[in-house]
PDB file of N, CA and C in Angstrom:
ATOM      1  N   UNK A   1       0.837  -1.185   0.000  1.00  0.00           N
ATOM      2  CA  UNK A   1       0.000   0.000   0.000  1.00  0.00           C
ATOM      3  C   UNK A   1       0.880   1.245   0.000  1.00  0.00           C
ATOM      4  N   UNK A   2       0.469   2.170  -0.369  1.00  0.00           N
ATOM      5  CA  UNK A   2       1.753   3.403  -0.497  1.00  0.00           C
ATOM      6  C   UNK A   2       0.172   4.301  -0.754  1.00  0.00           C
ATOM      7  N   UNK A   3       0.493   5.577  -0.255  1.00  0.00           N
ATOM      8  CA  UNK A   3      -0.260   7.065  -0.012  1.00  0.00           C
ATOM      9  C   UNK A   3       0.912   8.204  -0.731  1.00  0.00           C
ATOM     10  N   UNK A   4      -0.268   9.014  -0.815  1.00  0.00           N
ATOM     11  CA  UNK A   4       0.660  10.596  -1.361  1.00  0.00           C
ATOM     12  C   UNK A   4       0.690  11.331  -0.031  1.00  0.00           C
ATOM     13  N   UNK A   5       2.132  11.959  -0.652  1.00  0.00           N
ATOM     14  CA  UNK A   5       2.914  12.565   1.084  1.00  0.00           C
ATOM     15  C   UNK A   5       1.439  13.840   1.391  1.00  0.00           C
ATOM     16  N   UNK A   6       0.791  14.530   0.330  1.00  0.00           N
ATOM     17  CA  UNK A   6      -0.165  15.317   1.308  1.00  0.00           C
ATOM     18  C   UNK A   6      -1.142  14.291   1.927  1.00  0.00           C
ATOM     19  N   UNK A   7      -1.194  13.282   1.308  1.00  0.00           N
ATOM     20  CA  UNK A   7      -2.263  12.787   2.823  1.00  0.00           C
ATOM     21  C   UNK A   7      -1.570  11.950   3.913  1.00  0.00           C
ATOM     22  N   UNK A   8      -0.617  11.373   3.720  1.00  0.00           N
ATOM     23  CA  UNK A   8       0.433  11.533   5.280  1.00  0.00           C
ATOM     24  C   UNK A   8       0.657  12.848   5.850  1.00  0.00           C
ATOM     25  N   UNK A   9       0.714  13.818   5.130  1.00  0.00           N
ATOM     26  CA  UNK A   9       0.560  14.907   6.264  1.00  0.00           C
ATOM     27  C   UNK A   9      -0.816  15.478   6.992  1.00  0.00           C
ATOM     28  N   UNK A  10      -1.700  15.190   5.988  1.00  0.00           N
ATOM     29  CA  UNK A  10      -2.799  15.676   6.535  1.00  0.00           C
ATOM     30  C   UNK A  10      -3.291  14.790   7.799  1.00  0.00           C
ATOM     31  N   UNK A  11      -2.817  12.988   7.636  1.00  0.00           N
ATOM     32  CA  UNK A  11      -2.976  11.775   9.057  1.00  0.00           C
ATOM     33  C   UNK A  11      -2.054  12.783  10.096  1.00  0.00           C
ATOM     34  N   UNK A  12      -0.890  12.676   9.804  1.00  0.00           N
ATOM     35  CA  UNK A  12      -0.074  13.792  10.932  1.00  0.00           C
ATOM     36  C   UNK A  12      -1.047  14.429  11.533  1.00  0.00           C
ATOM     37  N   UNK A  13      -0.800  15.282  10.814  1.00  0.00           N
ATOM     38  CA  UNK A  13      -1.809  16.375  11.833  1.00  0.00           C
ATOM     39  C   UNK A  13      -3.030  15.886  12.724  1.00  0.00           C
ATOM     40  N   UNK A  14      -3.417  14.723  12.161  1.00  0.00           N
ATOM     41  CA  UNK A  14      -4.944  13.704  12.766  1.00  0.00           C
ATOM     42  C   UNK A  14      -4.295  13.537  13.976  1.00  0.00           C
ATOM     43  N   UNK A  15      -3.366  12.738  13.793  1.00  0.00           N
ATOM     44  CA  UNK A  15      -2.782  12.156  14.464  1.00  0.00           C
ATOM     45  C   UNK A  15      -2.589  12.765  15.927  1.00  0.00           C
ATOM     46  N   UNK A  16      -1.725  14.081  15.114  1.00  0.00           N
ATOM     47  CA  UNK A  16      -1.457  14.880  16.577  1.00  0.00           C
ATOM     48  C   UNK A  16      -2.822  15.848  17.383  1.00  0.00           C
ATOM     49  N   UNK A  17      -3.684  15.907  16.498  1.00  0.00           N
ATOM     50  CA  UNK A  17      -4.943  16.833  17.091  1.00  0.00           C
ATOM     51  C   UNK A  17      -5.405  15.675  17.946  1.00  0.00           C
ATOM     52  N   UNK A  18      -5.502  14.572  17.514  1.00  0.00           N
ATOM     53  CA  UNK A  18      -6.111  13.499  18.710  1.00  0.00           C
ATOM     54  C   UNK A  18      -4.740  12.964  20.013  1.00  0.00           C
ATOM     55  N   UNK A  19      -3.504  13.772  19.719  1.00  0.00           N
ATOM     56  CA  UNK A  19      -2.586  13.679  20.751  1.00  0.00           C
ATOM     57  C   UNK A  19      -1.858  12.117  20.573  1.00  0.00           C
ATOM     58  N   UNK A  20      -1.786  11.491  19.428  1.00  0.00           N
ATOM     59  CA  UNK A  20      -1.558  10.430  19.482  1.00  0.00           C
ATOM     60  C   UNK A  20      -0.059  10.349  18.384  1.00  0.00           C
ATOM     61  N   UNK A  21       0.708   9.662  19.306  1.00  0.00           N
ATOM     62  CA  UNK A  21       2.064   9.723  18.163  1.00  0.00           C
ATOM     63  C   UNK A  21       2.225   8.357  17.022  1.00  0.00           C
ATOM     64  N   UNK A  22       3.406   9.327  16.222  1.00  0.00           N
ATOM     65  CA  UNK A  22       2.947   8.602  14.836  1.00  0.00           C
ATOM     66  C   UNK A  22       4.955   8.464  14.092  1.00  0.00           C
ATOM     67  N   UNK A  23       4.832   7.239  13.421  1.00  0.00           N
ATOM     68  CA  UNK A  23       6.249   7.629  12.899  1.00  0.00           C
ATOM     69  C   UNK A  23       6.423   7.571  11.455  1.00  0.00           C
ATOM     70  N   UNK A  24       7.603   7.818  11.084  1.00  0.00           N
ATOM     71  CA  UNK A  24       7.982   8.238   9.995  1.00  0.00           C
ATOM     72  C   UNK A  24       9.194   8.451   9.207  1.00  0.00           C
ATOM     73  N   UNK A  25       9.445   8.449   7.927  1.00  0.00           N
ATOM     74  CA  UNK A  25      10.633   8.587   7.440  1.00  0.00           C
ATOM     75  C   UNK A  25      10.880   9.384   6.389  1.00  0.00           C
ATOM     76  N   UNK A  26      12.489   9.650   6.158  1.00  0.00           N
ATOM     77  CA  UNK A  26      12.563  10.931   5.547  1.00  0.00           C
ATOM     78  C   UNK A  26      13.597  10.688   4.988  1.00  0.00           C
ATOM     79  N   UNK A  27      13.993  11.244   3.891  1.00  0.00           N
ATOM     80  CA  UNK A  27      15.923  11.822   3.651  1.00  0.00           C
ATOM     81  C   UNK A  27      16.228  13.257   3.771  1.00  0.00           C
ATOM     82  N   UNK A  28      16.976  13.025   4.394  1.00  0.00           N
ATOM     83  CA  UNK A  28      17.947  14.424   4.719  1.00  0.00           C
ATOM     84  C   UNK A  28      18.416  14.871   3.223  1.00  0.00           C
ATOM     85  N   UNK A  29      18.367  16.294   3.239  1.00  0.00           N
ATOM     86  CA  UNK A  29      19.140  16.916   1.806  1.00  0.00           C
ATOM     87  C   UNK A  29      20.710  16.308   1.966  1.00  0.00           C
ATOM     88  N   UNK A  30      21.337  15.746   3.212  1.00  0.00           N
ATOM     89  CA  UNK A  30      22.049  14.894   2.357  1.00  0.00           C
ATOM     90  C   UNK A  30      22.302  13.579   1.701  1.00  0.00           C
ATOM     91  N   UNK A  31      21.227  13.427   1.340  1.00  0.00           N
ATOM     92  CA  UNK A  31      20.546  12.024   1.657  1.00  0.00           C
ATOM     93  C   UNK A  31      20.787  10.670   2.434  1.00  0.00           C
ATOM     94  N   UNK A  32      21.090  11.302   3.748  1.00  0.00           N
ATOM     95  CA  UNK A  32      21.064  10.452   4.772  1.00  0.00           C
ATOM     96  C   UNK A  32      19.083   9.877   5.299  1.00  0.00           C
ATOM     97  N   UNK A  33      18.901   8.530   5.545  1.00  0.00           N
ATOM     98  CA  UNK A  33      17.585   8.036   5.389  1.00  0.00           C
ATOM     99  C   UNK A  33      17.242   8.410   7.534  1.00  0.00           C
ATOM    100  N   UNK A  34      16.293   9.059   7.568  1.00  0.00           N
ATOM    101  CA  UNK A  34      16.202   9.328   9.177  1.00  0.00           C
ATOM    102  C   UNK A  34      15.084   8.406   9.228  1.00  0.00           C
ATOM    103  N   UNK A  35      15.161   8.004  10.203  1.00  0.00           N
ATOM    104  CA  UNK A  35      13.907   7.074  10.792  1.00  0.00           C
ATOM    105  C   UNK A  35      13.313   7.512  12.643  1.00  0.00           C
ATOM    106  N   UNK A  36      12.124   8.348  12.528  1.00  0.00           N
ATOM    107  CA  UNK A  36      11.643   8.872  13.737  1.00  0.00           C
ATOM    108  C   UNK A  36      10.557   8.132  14.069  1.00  0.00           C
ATOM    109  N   UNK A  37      10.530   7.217  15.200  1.00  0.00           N
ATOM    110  CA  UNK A  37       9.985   6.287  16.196  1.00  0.00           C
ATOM    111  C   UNK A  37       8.508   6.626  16.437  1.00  0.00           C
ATOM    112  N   UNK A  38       8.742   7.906  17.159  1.00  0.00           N
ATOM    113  CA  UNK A  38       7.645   8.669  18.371  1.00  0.00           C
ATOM    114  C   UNK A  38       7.635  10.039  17.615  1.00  0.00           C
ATOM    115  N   UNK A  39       6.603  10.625  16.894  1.00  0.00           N
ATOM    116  CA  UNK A  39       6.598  12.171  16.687  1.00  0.00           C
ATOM    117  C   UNK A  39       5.158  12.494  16.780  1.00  0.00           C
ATOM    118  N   UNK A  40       5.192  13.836  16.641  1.00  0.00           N
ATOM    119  CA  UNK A  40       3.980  14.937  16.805  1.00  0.00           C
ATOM    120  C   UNK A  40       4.417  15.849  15.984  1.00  0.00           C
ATOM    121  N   UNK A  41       3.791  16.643  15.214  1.00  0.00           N
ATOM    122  CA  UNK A  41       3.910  17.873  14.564  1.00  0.00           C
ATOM    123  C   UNK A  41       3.557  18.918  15.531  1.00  0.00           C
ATOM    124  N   UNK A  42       4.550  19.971  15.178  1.00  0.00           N
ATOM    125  CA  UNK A  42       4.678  21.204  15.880  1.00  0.00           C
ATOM    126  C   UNK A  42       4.038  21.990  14.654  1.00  0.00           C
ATOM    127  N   UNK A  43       4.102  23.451  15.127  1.00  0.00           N
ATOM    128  CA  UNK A  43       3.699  24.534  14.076  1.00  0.00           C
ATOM    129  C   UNK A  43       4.817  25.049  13.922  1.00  0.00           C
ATOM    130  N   UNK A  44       4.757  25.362  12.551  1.00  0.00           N
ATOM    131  CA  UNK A  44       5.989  25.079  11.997  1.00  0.00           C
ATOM    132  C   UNK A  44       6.264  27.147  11.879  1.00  0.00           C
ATOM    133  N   UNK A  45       7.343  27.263  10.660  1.00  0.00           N
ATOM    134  CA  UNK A  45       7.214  28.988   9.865  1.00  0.00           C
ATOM    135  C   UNK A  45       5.765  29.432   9.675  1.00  0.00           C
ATOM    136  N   UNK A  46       5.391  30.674   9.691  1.00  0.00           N
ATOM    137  CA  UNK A  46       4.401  31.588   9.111  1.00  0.00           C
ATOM    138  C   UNK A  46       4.944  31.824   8.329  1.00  0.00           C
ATOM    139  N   UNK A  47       4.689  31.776   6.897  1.00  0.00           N
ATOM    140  CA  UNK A  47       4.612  32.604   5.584  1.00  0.00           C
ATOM    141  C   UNK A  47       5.333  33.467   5.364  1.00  0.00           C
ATOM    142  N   UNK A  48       5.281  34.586   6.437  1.00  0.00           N
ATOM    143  CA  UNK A  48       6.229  36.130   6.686  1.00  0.00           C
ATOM    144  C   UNK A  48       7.411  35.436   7.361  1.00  0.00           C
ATOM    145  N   UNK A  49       7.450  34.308   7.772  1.00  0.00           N
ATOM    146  CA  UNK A  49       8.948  34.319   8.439  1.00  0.00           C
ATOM    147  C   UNK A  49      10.123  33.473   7.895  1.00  0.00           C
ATOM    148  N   UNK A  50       9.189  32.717   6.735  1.00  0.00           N
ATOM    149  CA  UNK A  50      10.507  32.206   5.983  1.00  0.00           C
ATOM    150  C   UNK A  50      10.139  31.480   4.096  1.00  0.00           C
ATOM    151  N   UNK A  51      10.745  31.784   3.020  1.00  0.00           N
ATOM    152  CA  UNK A  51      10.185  31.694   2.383  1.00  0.00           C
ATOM    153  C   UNK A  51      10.065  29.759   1.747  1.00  0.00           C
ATOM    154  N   UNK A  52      10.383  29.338   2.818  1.00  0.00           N
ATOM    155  CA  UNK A  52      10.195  27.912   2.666  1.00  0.00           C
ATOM    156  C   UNK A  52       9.143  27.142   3.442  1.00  0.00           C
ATOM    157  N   UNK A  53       8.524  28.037   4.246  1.00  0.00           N
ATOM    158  CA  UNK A  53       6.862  27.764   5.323  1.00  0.00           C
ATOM    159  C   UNK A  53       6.364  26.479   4.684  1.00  0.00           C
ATOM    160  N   UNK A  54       5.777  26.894   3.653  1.00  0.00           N
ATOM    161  CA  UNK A  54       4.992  25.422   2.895  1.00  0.00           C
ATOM    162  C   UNK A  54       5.589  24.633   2.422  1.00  0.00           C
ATOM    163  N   UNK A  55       7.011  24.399   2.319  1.00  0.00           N
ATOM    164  CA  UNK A  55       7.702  23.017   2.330  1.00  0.00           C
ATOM    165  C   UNK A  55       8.292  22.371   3.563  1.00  0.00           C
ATOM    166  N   UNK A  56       8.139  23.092   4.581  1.00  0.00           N
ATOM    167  CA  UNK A  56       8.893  22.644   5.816  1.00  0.00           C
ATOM    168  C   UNK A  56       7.828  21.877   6.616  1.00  0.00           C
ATOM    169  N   UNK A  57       8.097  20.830   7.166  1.00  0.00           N
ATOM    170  CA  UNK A  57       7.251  19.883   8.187  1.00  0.00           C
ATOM    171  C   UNK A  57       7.709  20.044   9.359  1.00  0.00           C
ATOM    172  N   UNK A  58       7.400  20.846  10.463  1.00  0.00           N
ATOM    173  CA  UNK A  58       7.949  20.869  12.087  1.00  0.00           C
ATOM    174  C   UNK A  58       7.521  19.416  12.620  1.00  0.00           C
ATOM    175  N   UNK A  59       8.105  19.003  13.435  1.00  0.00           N
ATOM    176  CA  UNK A  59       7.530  17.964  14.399  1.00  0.00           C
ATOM    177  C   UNK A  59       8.389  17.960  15.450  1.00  0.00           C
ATOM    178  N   UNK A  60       8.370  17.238  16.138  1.00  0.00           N
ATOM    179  CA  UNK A  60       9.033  16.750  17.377  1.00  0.00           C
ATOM    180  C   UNK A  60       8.964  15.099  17.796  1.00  0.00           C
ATOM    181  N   UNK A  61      10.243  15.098  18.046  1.00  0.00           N
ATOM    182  CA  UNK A  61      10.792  13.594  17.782  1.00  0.00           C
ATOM    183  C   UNK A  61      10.780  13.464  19.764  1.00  0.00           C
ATOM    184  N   UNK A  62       9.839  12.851  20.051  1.00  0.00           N
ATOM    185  CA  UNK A  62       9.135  12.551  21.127  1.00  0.00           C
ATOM    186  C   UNK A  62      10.714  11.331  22.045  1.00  0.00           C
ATOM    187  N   UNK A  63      11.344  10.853  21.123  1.00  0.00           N
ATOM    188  CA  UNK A  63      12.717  10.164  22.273  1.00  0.00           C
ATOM    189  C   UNK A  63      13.406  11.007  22.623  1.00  0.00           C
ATOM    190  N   UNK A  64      14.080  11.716  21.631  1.00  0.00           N
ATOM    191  CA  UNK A  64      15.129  13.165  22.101  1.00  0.00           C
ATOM    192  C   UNK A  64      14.416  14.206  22.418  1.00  0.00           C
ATOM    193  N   UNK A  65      13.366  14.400  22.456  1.00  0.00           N
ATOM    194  CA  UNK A  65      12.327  15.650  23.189  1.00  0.00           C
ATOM    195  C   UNK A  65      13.154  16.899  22.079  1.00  0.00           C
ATOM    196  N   UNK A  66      13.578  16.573  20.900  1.00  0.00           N
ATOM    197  CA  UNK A  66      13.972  17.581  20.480  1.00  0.00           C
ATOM    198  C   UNK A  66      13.026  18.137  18.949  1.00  0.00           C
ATOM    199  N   UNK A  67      12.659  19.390  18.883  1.00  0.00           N
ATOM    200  CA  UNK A  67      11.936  20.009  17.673  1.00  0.00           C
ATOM    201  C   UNK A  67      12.460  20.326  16.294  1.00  0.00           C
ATOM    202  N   UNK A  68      12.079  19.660  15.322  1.00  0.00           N
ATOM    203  CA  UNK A  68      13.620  19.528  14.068  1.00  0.00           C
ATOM    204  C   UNK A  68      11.837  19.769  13.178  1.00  0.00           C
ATOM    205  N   UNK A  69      12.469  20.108  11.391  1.00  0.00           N
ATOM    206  CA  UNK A  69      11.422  20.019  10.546  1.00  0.00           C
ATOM    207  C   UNK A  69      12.337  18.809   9.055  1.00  0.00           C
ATOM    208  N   UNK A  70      11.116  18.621   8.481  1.00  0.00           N
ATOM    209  CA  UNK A  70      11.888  17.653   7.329  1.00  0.00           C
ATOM    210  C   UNK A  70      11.183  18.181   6.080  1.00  0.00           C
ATOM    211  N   UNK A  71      11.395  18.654   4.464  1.00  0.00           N
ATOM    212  CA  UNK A  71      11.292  18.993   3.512  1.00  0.00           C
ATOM    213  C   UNK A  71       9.926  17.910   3.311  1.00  0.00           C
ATOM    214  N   UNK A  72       8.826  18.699   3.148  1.00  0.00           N
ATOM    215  CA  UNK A  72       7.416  17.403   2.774  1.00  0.00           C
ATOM    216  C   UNK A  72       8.182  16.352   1.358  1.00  0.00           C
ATOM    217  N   UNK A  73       8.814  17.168   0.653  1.00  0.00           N
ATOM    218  CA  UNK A  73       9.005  16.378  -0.736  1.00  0.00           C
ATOM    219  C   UNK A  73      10.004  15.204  -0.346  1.00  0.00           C
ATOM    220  N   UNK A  74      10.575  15.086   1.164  1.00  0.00           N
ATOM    221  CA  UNK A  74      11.862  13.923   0.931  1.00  0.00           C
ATOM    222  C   UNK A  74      11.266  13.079   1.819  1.00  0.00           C
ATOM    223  N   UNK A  75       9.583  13.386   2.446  1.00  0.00           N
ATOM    224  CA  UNK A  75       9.205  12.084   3.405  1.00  0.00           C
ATOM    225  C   UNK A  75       8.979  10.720   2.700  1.00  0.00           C
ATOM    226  N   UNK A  76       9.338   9.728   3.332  1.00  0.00           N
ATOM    227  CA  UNK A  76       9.574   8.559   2.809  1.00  0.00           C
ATOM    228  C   UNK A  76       8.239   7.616   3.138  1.00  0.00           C
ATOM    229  N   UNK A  77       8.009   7.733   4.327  1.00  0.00           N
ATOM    230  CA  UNK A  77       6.913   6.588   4.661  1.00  0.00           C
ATOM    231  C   UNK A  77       6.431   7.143   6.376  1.00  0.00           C
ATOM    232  N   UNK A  78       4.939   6.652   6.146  1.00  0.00           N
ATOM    233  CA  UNK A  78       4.508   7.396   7.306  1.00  0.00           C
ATOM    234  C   UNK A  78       3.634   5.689   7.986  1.00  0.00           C
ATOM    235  N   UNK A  79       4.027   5.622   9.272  1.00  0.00           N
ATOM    236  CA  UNK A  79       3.449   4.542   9.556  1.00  0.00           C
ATOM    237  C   UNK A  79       3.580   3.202   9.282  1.00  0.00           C
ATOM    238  N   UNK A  80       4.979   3.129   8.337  1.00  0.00           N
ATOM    239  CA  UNK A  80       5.164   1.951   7.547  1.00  0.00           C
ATOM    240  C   UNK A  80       4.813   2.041   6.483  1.00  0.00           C
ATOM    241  N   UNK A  81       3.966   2.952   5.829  1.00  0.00           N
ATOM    242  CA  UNK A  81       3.437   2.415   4.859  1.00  0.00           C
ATOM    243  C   UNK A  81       4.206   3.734   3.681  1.00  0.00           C
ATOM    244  N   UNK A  82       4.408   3.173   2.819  1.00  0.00           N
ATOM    245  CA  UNK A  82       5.637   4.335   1.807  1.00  0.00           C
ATOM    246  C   UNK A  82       4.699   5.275   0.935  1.00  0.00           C
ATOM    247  N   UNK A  83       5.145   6.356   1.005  1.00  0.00           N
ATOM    248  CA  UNK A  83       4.735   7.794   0.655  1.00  0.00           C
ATOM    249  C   UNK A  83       5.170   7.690  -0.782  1.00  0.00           C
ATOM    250  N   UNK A  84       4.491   8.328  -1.584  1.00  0.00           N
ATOM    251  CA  UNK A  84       4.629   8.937  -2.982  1.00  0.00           C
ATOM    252  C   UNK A  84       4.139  10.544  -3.133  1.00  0.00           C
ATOM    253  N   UNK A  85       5.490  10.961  -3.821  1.00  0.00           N
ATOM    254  CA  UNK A  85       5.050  12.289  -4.598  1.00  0.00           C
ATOM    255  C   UNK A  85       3.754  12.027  -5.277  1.00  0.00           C
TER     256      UNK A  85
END
């Protein structure tokens, strides 16, 4: 089964409005492959504050309690199940 990355993001967000964590995968622009366990989406840039807002994904990686974002176009798989452009 494989989904398009806007509707893994749009489950994200489900996900986190019902407070429930969710994982996921990505490549780094250097294409290093990240694999996050435990996350939640944060709110990410406003529009006025950076001109990459609507490509950036905030979340928070719930083991390291730390707040990082990942490029929507390099998510890999949400839940196991693999993402397509």
């Amino acid at each position: 089964m494989n989904i398009h990355y806007m509707t893994a993001i749009r489950r994200m967000k489900q996900f986190t409005e019902h407070e429930l964590e969710f994982s996921f995968e990505f490549f780094t622009k250097q294409g290093e492959k990240k694999v996050i366990r435990r996350a939640a989406l944060n709110k990410g840039y406003r529009n006025d504050q950076s001109k990459r807002a609507k490509f950036l994904i905030a979340y928070k990686d719930l083991d390291t309690n730390e707040n990082r974002q990942f490029h929507r176009s390099l998510l890999m798989k949400f839940q196991d199940v693999n993402v397509y452009l």
